[in-house]
N, C-alpha and C. Protein backbone atom coordinates (compact mmCIF):
# COMPACT_ATOMS: atom_id res chain seq x y z
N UNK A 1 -3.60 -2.10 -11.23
CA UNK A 1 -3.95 -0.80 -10.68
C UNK A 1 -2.68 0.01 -10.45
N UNK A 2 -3.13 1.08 -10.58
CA UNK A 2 -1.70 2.38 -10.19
C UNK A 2 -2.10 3.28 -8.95
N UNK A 3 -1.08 3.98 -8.81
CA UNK A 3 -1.28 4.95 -8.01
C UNK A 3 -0.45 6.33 -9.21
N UNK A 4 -1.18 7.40 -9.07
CA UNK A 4 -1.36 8.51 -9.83
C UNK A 4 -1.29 9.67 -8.79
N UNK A 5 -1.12 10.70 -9.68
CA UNK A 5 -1.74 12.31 -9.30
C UNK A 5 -1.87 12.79 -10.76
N UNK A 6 -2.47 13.77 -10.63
CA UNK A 6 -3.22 14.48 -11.75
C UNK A 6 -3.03 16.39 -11.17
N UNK A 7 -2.90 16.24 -12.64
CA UNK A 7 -2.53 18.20 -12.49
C UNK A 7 -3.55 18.98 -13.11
N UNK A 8 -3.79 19.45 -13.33
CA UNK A 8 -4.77 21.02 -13.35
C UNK A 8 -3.89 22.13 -13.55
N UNK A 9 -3.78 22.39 -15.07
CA UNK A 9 -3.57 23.90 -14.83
C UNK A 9 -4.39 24.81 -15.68
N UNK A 10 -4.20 26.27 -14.87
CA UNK A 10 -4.99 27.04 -15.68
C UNK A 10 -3.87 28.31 -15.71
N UNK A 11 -4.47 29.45 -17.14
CA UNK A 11 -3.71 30.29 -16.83
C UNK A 11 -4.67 31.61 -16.93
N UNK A 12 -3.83 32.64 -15.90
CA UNK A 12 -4.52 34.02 -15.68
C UNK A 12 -4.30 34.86 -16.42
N UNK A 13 -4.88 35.52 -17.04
CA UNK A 13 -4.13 37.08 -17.54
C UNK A 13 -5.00 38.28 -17.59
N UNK A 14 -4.66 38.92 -18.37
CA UNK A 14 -5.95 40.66 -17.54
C UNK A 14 -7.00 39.90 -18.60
N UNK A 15 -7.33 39.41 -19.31
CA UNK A 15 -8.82 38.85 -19.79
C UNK A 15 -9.57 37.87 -19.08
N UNK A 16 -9.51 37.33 -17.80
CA UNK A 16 -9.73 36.60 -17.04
C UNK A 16 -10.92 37.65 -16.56
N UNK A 17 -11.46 36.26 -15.81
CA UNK A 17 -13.54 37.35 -15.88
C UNK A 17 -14.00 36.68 -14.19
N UNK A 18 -13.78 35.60 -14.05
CA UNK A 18 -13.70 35.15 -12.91
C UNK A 18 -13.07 36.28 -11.84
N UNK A 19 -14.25 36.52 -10.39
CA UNK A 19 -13.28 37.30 -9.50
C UNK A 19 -12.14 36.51 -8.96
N UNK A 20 -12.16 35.28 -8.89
CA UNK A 20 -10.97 35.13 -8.23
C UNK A 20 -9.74 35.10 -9.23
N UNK A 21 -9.72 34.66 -10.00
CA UNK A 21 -8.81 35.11 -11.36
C UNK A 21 -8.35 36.73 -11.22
N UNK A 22 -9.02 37.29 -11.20
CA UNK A 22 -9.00 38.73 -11.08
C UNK A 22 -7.87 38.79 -9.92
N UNK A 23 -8.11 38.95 -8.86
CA UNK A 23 -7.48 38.61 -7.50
C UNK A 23 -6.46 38.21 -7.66
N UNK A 24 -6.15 36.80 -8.18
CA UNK A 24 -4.87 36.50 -8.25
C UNK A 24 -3.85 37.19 -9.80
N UNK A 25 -4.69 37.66 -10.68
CA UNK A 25 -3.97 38.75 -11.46
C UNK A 25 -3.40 39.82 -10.96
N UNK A 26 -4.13 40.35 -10.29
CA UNK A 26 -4.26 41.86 -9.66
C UNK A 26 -2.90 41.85 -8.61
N UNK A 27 -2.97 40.75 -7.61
CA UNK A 27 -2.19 40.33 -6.87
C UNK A 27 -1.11 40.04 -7.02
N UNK A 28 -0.86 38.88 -8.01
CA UNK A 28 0.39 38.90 -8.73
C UNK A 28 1.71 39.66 -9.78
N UNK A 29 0.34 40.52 -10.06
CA UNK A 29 0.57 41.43 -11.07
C UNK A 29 1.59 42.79 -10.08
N UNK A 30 0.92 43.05 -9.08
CA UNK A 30 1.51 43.84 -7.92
C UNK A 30 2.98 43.77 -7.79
N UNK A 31 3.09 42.41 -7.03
CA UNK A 31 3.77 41.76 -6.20
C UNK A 31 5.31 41.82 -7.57
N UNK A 32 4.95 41.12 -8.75
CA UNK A 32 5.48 41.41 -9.82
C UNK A 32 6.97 42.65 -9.94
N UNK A 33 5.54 43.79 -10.08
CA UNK A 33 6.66 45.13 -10.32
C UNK A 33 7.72 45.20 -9.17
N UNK A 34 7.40 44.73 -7.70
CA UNK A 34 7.88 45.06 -6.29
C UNK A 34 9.22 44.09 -6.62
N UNK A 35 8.83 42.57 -6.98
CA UNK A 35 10.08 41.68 -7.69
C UNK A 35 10.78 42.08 -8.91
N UNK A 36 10.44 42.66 -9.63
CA UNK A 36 10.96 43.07 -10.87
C UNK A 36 12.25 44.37 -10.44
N UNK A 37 11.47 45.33 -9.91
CA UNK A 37 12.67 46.60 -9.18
C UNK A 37 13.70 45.57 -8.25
N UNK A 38 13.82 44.71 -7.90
CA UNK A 38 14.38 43.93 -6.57
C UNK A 38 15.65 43.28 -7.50
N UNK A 39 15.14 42.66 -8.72
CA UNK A 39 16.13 41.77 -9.39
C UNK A 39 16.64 42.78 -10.49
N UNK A 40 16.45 43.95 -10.99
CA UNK A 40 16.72 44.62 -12.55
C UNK A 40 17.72 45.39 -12.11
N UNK A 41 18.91 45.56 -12.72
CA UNK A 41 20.08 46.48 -13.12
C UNK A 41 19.62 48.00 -13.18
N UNK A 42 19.91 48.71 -11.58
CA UNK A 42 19.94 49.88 -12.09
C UNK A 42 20.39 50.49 -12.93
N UNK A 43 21.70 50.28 -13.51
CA UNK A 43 22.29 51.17 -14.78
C UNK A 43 21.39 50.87 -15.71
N UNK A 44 20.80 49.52 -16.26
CA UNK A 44 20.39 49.29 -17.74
C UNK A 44 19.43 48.36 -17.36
N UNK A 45 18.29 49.01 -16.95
CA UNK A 45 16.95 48.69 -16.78
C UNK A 45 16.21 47.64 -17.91
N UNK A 46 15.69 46.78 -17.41
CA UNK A 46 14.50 46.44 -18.84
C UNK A 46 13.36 46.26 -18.22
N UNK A 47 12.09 46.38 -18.80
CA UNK A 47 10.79 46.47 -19.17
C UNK A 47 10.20 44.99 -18.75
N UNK A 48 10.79 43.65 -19.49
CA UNK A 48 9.93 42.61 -19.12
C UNK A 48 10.68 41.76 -18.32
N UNK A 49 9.78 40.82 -17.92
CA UNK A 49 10.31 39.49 -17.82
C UNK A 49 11.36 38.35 -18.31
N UNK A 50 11.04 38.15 -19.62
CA UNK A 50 12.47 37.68 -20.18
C UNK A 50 13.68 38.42 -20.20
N UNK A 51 13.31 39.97 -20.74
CA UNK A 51 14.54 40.51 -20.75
C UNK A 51 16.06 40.60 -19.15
N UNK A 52 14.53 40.30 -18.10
CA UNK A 52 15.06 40.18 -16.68
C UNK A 52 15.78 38.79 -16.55
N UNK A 53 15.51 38.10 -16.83
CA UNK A 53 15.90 36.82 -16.76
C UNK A 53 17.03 36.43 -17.17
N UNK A 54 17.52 37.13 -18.84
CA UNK A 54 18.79 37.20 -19.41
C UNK A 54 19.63 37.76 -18.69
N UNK A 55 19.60 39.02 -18.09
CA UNK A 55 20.21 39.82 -17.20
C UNK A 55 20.75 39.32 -16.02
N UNK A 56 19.89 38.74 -15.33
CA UNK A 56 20.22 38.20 -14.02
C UNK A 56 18.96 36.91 -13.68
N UNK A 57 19.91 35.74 -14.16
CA UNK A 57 19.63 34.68 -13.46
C UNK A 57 19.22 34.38 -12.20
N UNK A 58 19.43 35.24 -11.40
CA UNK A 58 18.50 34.95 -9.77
C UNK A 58 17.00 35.24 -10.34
N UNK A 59 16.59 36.00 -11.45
CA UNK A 59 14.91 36.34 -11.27
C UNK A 59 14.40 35.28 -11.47
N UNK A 60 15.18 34.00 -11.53
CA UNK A 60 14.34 32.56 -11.85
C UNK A 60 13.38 32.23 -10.55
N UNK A 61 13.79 33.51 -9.39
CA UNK A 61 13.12 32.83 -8.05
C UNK A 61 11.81 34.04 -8.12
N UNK A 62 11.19 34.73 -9.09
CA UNK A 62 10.21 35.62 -8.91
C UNK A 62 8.83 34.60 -9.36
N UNK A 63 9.23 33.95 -9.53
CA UNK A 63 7.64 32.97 -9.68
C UNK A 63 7.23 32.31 -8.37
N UNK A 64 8.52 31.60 -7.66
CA UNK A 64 8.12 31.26 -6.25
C UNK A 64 7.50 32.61 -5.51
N UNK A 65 8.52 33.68 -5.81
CA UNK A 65 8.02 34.55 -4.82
C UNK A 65 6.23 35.06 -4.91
N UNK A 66 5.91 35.05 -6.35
CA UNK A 66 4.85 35.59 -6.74
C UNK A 66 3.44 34.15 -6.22
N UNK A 67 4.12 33.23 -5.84
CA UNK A 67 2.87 31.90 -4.84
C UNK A 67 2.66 32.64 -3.60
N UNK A 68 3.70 33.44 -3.20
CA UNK A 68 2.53 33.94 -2.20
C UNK A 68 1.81 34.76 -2.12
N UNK A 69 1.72 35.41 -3.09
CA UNK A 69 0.36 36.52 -3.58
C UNK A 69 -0.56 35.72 -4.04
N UNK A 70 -0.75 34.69 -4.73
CA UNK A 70 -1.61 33.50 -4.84
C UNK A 70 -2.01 32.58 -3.84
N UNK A 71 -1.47 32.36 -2.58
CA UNK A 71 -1.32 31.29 -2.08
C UNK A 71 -2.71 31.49 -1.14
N UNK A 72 -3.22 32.78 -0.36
CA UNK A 72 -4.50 32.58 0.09
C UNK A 72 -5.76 32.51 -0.79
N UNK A 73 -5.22 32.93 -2.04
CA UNK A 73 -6.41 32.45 -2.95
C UNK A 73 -6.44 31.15 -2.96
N UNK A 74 -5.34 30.59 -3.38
CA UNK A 74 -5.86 28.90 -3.44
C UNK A 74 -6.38 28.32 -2.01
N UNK A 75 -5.88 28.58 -0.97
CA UNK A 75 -6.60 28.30 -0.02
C UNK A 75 -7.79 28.53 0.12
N UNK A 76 -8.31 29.50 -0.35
CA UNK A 76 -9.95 29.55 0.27
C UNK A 76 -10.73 28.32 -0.54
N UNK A 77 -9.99 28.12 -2.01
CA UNK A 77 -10.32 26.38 -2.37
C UNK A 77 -10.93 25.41 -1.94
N UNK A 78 -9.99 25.47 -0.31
CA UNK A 78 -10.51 24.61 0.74
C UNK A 78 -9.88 23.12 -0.10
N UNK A 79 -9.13 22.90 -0.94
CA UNK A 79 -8.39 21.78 -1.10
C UNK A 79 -9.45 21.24 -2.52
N UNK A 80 -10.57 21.86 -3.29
CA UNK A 80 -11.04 21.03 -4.00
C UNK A 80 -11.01 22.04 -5.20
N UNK A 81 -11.17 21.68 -6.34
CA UNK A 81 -11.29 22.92 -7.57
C UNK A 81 -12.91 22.05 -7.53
N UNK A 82 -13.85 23.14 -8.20
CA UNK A 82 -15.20 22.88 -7.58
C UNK A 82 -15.58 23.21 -9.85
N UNK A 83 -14.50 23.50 -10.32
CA UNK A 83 -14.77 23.47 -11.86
C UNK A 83 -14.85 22.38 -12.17
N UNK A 84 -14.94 21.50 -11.86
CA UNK A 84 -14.22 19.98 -12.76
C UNK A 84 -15.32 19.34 -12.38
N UNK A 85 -16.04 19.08 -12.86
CA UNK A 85 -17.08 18.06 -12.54
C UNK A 85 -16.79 16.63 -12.76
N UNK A 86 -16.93 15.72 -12.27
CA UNK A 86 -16.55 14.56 -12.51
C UNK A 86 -18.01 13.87 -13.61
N UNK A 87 -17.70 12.83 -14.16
CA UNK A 87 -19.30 12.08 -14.72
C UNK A 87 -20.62 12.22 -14.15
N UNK A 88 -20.33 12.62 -13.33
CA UNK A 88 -21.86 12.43 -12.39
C UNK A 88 -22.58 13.98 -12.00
N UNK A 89 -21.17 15.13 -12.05
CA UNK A 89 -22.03 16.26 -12.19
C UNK A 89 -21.03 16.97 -11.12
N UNK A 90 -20.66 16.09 -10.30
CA UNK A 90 -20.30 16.28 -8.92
C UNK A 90 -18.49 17.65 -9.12
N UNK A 91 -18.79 18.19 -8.07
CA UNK A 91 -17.22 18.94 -8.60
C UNK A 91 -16.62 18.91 -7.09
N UNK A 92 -15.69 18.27 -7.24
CA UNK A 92 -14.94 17.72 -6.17
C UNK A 92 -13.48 17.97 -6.65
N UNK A 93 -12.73 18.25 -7.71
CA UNK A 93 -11.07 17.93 -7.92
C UNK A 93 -10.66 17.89 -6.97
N UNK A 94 -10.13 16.47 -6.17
CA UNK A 94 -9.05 17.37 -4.89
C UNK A 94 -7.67 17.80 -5.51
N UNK A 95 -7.43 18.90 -4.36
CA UNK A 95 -6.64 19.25 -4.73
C UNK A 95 -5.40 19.34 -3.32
N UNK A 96 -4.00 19.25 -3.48
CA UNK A 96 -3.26 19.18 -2.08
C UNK A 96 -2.03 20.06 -2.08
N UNK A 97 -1.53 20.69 -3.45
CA UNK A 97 -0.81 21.04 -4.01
C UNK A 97 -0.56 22.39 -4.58
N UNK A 98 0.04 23.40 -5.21
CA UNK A 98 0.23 24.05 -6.33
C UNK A 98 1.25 24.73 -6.72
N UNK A 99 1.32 24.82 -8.00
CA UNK A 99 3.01 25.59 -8.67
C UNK A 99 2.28 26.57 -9.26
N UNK A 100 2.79 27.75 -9.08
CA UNK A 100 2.70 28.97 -9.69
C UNK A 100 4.11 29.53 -11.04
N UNK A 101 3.88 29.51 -12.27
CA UNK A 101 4.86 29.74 -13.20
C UNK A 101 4.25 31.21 -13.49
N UNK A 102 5.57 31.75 -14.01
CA UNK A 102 5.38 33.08 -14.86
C UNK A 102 5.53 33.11 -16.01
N UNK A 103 4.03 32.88 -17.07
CA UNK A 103 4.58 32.89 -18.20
C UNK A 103 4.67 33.94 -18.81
N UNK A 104 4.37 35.34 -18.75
CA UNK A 104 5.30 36.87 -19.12
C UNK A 104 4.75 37.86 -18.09
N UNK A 105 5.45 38.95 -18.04
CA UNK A 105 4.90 39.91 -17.37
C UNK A 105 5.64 41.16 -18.27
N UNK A 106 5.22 42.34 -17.70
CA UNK A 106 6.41 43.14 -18.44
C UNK A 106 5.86 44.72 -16.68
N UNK A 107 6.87 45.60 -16.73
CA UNK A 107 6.75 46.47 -15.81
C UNK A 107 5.76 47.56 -16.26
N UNK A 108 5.60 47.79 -16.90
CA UNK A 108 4.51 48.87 -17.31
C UNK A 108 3.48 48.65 -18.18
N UNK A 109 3.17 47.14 -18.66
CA UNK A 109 1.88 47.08 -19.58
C UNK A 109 1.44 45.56 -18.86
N UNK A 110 0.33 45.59 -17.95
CA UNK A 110 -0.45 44.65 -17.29
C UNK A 110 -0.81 43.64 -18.18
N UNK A 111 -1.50 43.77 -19.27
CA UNK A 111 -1.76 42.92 -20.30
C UNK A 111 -1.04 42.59 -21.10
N UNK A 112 0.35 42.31 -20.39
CA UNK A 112 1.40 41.11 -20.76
C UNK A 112 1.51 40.52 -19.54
N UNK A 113 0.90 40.69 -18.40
CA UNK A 113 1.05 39.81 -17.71
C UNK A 113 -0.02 38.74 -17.19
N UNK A 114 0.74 37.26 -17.44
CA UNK A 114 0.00 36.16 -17.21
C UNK A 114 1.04 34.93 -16.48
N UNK A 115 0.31 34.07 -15.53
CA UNK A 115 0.59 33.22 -14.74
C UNK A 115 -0.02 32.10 -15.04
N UNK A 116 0.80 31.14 -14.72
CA UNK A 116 0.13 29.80 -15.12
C UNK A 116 -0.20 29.16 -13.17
N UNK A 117 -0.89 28.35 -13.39
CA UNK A 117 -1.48 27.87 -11.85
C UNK A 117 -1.44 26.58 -12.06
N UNK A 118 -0.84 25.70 -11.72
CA UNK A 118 -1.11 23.91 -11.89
C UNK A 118 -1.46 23.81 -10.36
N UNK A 119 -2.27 22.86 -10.14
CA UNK A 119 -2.78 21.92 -9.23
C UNK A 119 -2.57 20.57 -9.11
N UNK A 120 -2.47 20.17 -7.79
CA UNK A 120 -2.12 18.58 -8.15
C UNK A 120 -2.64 18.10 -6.84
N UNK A 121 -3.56 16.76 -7.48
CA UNK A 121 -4.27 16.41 -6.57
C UNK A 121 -3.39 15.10 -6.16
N UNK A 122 -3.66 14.57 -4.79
CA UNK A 122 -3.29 14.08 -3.96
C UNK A 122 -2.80 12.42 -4.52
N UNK A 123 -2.74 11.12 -3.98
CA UNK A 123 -2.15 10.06 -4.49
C UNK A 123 -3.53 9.64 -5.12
N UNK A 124 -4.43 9.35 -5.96
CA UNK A 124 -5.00 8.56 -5.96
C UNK A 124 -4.84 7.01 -6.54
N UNK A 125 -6.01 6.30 -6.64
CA UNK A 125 -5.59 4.78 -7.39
C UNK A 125 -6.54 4.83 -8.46
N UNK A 126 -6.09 4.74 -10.05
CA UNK A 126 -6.13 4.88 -11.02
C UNK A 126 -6.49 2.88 -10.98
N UNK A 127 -7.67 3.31 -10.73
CA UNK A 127 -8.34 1.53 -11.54
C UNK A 127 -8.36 1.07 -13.20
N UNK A 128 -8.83 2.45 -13.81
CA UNK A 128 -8.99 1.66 -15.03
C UNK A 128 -9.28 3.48 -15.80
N UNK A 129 -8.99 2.78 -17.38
CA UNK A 129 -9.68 4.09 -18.30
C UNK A 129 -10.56 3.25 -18.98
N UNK A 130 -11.83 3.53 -18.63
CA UNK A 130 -13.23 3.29 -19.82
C UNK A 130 -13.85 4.13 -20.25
N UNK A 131 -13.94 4.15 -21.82
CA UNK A 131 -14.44 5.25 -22.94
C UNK A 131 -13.88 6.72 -22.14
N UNK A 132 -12.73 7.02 -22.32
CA UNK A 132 -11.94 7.88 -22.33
C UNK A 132 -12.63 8.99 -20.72
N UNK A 133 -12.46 8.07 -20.07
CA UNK A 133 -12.50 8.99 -18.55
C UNK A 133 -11.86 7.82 -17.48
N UNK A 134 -11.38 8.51 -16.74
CA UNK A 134 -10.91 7.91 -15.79
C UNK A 134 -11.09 7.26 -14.46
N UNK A 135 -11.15 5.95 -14.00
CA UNK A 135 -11.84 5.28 -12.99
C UNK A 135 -11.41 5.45 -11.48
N UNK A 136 -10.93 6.48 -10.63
CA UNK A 136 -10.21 6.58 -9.93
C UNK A 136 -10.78 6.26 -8.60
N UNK A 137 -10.25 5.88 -7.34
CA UNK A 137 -10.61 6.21 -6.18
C UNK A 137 -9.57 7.05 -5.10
N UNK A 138 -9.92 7.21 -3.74
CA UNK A 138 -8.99 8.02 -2.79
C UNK A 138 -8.46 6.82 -2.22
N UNK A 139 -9.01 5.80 -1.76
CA UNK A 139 -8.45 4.66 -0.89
C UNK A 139 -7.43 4.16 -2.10
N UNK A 140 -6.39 4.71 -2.05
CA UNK A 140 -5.38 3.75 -2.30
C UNK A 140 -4.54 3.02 -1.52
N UNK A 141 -5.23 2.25 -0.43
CA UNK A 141 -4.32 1.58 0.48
C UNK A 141 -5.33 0.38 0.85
N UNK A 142 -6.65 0.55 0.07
CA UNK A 142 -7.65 -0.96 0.34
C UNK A 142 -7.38 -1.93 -0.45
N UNK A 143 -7.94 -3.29 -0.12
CA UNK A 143 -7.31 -4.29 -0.62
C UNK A 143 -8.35 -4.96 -1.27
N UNK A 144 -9.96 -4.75 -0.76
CA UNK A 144 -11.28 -5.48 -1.06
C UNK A 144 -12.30 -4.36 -1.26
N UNK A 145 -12.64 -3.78 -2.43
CA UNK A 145 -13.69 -3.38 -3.23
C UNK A 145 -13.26 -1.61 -2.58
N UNK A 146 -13.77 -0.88 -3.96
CA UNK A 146 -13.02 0.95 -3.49
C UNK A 146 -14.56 1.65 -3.86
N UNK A 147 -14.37 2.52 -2.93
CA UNK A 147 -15.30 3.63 -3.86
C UNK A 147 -14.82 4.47 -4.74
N UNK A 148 -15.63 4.65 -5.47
CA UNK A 148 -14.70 5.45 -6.80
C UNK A 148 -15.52 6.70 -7.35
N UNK A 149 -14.70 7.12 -7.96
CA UNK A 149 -15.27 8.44 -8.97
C UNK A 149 -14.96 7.96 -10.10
N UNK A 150 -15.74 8.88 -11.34
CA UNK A 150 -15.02 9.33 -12.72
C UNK A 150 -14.84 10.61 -13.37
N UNK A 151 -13.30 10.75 -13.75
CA UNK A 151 -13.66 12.25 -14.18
C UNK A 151 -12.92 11.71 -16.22
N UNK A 152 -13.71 12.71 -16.59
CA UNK A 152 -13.42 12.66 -18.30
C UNK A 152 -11.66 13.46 -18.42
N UNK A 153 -11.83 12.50 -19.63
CA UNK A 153 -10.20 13.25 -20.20
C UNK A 153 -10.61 14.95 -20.22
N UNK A 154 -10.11 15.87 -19.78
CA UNK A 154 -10.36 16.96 -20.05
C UNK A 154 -8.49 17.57 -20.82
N UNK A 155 -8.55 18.61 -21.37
CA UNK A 155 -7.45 19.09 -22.56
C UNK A 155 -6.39 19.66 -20.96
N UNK A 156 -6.68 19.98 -19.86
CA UNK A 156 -5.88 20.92 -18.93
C UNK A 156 -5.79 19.86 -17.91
N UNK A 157 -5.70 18.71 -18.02
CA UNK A 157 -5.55 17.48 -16.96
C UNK A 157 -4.61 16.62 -17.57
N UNK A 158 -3.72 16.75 -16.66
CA UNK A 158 -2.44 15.29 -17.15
C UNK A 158 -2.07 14.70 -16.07
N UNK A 159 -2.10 12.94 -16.29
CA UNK A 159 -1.32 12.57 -15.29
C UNK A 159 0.08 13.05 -14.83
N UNK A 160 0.76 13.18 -13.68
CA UNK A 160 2.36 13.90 -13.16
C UNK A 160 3.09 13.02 -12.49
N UNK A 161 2.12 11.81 -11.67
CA UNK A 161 2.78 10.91 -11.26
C UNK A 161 2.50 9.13 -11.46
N UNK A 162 2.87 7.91 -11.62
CA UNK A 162 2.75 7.14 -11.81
C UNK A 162 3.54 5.69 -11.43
N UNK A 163 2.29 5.45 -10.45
CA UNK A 163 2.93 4.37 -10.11
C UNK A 163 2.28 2.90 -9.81
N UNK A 164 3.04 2.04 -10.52
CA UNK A 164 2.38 0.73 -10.76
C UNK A 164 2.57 -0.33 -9.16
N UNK A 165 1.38 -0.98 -9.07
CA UNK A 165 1.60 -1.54 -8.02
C UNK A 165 1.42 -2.69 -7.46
């Protein structure tokens, strides 16, 4: 048996249809231009994100800054992503965690801007993989029989941590 965490990510951008997607676009997207004027060269302005980045290496900190325009969205979460259904139907992901990345933005055209969201759920104990889903429980600290879940390989789920025990 191991002990694991598992990540979740998703990413936002103005084609996102979900309100809370929306929210945290809208939000981020804001917060964005307010970071973008903060880090860009008045003499010789640029337009996006990368171009900011070449310029001045401190804008590496506008993605942290942009978690907290996200950060009461993930909270209302309440700690679980309620998308993920496990085998049984059930949608529980916990979740304890999250990194907010910027994967482009630009200052004047919204629909270049998109964020990536990973999640990461808490320690669990990784019992076993049968027919490609995963046998997990929360008690990773019992010694005689676990309750467990299963959730399927899904394409936006990777193990992040691993540990044999």
């Amino acid at each position: 048996m191991k002990k694991v965490k598992l990540a979740f990510r998703i990413v936002i951008d103005q084609s996102s249809e979900m309100a809370w997607d929306r929210y945290i676009f809208e939000d981020t997207y804001f917060e964005y231009k307010i970071q973008h004027q903060v880090f860009d060269d008045k003499e010789n302005p640029v337009k996006n994100y990368w171009e900011l980045l070449q310029n001045n290496p401190n804008a590496k900190q506008i993605p942290f800054l942009l978690s907290s325009a996200a950060g009461n969205y993930v909270t209302q979460l309440g700690g679980v992503i309620r998308s993920l259904p496990d085998v049984l139907g059930n949608t529980f992901f916990p979740v304890d965690s999250f990194k907010l990345d910027l994967v482009s933005s630009h200052m004047e055209d919204a629909s270049k801007h998109k964020v990536g969201l990973t999640f990461f759920t808490p320690e669990l104990l990784l019992i076993d993989i049968i027919d490609n889903k995963y046998l997990l429980s929360n008690e990773t600290d019992q010694e005689n029989g676990f309750e467990t879940f299963m959730f399927p390989f899904h394409p936006q789920i990777a193990i992040v941590f691993y540990q044999t025990l």
